[in-house]
C-alpha atoms as a PDB file:
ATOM      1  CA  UNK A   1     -34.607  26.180  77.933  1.00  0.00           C
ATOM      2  CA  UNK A   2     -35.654  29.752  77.039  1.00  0.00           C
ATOM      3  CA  UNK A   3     -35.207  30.675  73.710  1.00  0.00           C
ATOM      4  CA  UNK A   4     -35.845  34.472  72.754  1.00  0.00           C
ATOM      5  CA  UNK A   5     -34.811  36.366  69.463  1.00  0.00           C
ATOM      6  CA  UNK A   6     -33.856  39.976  69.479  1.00  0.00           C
ATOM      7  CA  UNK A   7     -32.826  42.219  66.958  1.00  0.00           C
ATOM      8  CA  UNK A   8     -30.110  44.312  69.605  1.00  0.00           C
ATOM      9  CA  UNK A   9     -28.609  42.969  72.305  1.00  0.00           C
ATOM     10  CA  UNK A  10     -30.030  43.613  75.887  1.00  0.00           C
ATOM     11  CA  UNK A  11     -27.517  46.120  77.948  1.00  0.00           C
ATOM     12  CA  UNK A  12     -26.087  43.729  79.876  1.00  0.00           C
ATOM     13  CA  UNK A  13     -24.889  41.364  76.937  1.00  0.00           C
ATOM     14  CA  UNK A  14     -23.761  44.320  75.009  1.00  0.00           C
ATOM     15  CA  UNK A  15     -21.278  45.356  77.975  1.00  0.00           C
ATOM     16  CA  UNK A  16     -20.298  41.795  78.824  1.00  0.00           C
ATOM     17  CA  UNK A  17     -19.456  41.305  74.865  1.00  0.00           C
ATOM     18  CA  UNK A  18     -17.815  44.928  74.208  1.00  0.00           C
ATOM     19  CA  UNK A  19     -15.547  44.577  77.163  1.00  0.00           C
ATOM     20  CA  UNK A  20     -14.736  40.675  77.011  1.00  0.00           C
ATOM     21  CA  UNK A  21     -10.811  39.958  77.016  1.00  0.00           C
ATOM     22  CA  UNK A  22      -8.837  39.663  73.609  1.00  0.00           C
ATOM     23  CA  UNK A  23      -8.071  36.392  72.829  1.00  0.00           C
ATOM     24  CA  UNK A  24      -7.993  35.943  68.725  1.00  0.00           C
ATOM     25  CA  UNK A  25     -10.269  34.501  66.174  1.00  0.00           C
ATOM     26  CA  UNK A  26     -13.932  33.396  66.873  1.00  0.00           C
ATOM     27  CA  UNK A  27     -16.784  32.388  64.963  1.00  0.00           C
ATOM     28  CA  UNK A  28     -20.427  33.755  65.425  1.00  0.00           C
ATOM     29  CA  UNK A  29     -23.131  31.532  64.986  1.00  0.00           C
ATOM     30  CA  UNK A  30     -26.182  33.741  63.817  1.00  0.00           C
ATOM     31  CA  UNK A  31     -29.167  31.756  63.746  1.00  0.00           C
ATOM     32  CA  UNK A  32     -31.757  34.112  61.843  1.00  0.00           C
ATOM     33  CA  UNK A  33     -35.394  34.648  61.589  1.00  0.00           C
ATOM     34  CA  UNK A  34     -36.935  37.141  58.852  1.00  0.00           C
ATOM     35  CA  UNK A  35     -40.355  39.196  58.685  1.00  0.00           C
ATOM     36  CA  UNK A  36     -42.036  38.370  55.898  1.00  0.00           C
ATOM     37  CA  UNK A  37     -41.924  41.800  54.622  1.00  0.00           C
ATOM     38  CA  UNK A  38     -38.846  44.068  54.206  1.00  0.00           C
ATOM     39  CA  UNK A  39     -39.892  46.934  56.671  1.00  0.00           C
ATOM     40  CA  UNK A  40     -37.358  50.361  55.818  1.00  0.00           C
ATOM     41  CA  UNK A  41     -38.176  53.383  58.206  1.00  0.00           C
ATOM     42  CA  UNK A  42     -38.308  55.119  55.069  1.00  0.00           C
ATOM     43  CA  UNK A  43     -41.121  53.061  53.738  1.00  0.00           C
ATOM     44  CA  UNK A  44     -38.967  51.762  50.298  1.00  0.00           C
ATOM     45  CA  UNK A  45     -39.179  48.753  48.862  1.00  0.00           C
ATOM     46  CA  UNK A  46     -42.156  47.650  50.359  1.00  0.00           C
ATOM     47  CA  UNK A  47     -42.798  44.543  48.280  1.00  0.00           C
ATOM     48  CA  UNK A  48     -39.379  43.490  48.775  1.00  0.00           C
ATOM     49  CA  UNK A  49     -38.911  40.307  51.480  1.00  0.00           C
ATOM     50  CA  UNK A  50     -37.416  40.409  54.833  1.00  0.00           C
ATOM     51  CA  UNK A  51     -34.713  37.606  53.380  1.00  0.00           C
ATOM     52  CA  UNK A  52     -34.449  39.887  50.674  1.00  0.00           C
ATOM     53  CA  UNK A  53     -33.454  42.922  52.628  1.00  0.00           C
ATOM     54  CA  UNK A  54     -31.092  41.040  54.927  1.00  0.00           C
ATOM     55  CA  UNK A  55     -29.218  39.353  52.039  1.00  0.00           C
ATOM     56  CA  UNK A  56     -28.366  42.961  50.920  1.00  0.00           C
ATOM     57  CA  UNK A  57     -27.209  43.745  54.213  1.00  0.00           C
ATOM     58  CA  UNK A  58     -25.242  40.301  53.839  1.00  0.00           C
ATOM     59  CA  UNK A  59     -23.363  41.168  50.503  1.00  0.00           C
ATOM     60  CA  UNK A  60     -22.224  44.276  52.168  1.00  0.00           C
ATOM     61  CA  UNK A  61     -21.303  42.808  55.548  1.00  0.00           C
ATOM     62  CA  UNK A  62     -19.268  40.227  53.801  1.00  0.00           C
ATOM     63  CA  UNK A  63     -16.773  43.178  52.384  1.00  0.00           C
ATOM     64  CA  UNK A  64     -16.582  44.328  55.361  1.00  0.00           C
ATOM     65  CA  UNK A  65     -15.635  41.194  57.264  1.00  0.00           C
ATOM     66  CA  UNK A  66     -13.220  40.488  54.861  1.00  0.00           C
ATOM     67  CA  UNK A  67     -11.587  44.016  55.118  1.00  0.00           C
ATOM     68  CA  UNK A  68     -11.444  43.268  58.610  1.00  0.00           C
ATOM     69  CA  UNK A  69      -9.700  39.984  57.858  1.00  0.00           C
ATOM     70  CA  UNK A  70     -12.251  37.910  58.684  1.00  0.00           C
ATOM     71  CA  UNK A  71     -14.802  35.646  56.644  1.00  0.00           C
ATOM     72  CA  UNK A  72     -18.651  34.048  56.005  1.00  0.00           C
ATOM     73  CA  UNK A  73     -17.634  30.572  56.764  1.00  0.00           C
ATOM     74  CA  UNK A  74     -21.585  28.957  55.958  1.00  0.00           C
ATOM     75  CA  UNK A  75     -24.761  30.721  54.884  1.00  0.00           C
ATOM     76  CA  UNK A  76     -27.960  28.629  54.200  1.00  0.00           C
ATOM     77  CA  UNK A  77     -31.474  28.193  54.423  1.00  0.00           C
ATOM     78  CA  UNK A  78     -33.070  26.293  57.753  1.00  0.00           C
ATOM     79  CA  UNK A  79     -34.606  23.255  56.257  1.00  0.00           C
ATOM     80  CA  UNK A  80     -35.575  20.884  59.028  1.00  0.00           C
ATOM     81  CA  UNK A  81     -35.081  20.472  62.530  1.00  0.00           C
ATOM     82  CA  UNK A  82     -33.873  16.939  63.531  1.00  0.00           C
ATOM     83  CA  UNK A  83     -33.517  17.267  67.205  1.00  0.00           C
ATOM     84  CA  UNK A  84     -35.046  19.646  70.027  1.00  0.00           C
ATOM     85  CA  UNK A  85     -38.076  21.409  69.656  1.00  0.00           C
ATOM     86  CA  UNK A  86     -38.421  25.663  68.827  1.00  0.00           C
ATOM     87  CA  UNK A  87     -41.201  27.059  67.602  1.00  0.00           C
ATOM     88  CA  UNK A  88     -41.325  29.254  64.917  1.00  0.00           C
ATOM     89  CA  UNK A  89     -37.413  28.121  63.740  1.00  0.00           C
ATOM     90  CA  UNK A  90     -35.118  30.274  62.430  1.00  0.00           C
ATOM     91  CA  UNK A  91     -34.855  30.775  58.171  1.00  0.00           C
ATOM     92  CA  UNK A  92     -31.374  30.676  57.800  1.00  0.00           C
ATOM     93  CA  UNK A  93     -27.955  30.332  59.771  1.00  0.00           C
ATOM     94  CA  UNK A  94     -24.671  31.755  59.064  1.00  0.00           C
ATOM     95  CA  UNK A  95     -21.381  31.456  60.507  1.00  0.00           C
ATOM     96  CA  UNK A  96     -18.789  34.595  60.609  1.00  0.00           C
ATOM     97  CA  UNK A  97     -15.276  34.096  61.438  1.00  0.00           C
ATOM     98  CA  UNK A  98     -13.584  37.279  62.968  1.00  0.00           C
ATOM     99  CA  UNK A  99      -9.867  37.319  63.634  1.00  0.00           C
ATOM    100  CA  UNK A 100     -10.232  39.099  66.658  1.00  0.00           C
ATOM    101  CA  UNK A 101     -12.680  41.090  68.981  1.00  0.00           C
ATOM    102  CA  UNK A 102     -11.152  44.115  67.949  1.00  0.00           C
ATOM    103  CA  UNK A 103     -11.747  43.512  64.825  1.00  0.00           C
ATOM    104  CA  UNK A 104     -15.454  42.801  65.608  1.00  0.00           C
ATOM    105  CA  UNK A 105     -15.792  46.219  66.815  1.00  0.00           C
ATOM    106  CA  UNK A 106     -14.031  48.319  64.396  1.00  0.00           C
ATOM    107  CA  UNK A 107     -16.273  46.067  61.791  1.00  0.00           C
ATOM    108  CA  UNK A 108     -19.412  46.952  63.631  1.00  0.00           C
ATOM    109  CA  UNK A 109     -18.733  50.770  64.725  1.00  0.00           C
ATOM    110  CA  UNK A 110     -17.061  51.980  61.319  1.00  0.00           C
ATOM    111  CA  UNK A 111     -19.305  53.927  59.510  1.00  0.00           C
ATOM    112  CA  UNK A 112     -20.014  51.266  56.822  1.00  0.00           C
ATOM    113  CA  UNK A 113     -21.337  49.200  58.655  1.00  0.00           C
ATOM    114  CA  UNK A 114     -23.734  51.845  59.874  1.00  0.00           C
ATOM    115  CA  UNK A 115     -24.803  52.866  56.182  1.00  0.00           C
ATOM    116  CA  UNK A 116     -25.619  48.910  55.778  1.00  0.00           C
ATOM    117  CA  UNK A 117     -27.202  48.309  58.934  1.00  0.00           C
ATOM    118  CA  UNK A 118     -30.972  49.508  57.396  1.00  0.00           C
ATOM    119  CA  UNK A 119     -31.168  46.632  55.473  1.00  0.00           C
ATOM    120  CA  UNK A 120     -30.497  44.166  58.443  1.00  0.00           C
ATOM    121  CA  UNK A 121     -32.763  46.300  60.547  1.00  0.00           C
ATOM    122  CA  UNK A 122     -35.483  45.834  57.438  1.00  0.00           C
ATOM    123  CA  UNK A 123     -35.493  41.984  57.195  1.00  0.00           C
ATOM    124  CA  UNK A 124     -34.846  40.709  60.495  1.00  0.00           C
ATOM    125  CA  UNK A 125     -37.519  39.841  62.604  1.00  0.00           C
ATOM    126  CA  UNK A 126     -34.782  38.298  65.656  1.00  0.00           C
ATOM    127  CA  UNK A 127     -31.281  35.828  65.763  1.00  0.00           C
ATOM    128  CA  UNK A 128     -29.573  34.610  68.316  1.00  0.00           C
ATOM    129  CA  UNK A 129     -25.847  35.620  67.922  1.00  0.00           C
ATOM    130  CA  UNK A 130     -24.051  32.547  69.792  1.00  0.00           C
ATOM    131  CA  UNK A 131     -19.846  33.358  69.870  1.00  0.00           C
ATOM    132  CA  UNK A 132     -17.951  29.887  69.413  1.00  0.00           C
ATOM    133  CA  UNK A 133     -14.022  29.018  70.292  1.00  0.00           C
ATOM    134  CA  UNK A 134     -12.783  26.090  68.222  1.00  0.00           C
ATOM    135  CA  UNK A 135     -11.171  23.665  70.482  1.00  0.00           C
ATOM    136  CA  UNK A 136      -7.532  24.484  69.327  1.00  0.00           C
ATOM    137  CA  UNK A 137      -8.645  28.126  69.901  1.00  0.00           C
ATOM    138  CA  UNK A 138      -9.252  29.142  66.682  1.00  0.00           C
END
């Protein structure tokens, strides 16, 4: 198994994800990996941790889940790896329920969420952004 974190999705998962069918609520597992330093294009806030520049971006993406309907289901440190092997592991994981994909995209093209987005772009060194479908759909 191949295991590769990015900070943007490649073309072809963008498109396949963007254009996927409705079919209601879904949770995204983010599995997330920080640089040790906050890194702003502007150059602010230099002392400040990648974990501490994403968990702005966090506080900020939760409002805007939750105008969207949606939720932060689990949000917590990575503290040991019981089975399989990756090398370095991700720092934290959460878990983002969205009522629907349309929702997902009006979250993630509305403006807000562009003013926020520096301070995701500042702390995160890669994730892996894995969409889930509970068994009864939901």
């Amino acid at each position: 198994m191949k295991v590769v974190n990015s900070v943007f999705p490649n073309a072809d998962q963008l498109k396949h994800f963007m254009t996927a069918a409705e079919d209601g609520p879904f949770v995204m597992v983010n599995l997330l990996k920080f640089k040790p330093k906050a890194e702003y294009a502007d150059g602010s806030d230099a002392d400040l941790s990648g974990a501490a520049a994403y968990a702005r971006y966090g506080v900020e993406v939760a409002k805007l889940l939750a105008k969207q309907g949606g939720r932060i289901v689990y949000s917590g440190a990575v503290t040991n790896l019981m089975v399989g092997e990756c090398d370095p592991s991700w720092d934290a994981v959460a878990l983002a329920e969205y009522p629907s994909f349309a929702d997902f995209r009006a979250m993630v093209t509305s403006s807000e969420y562009q003013a926020i987005e520096k301070h995701r772009l500042a702390g995160l060194a890669g994730q892996l952004n894995i969409r889930t479908k509970g068994a009864s759909g939901g």
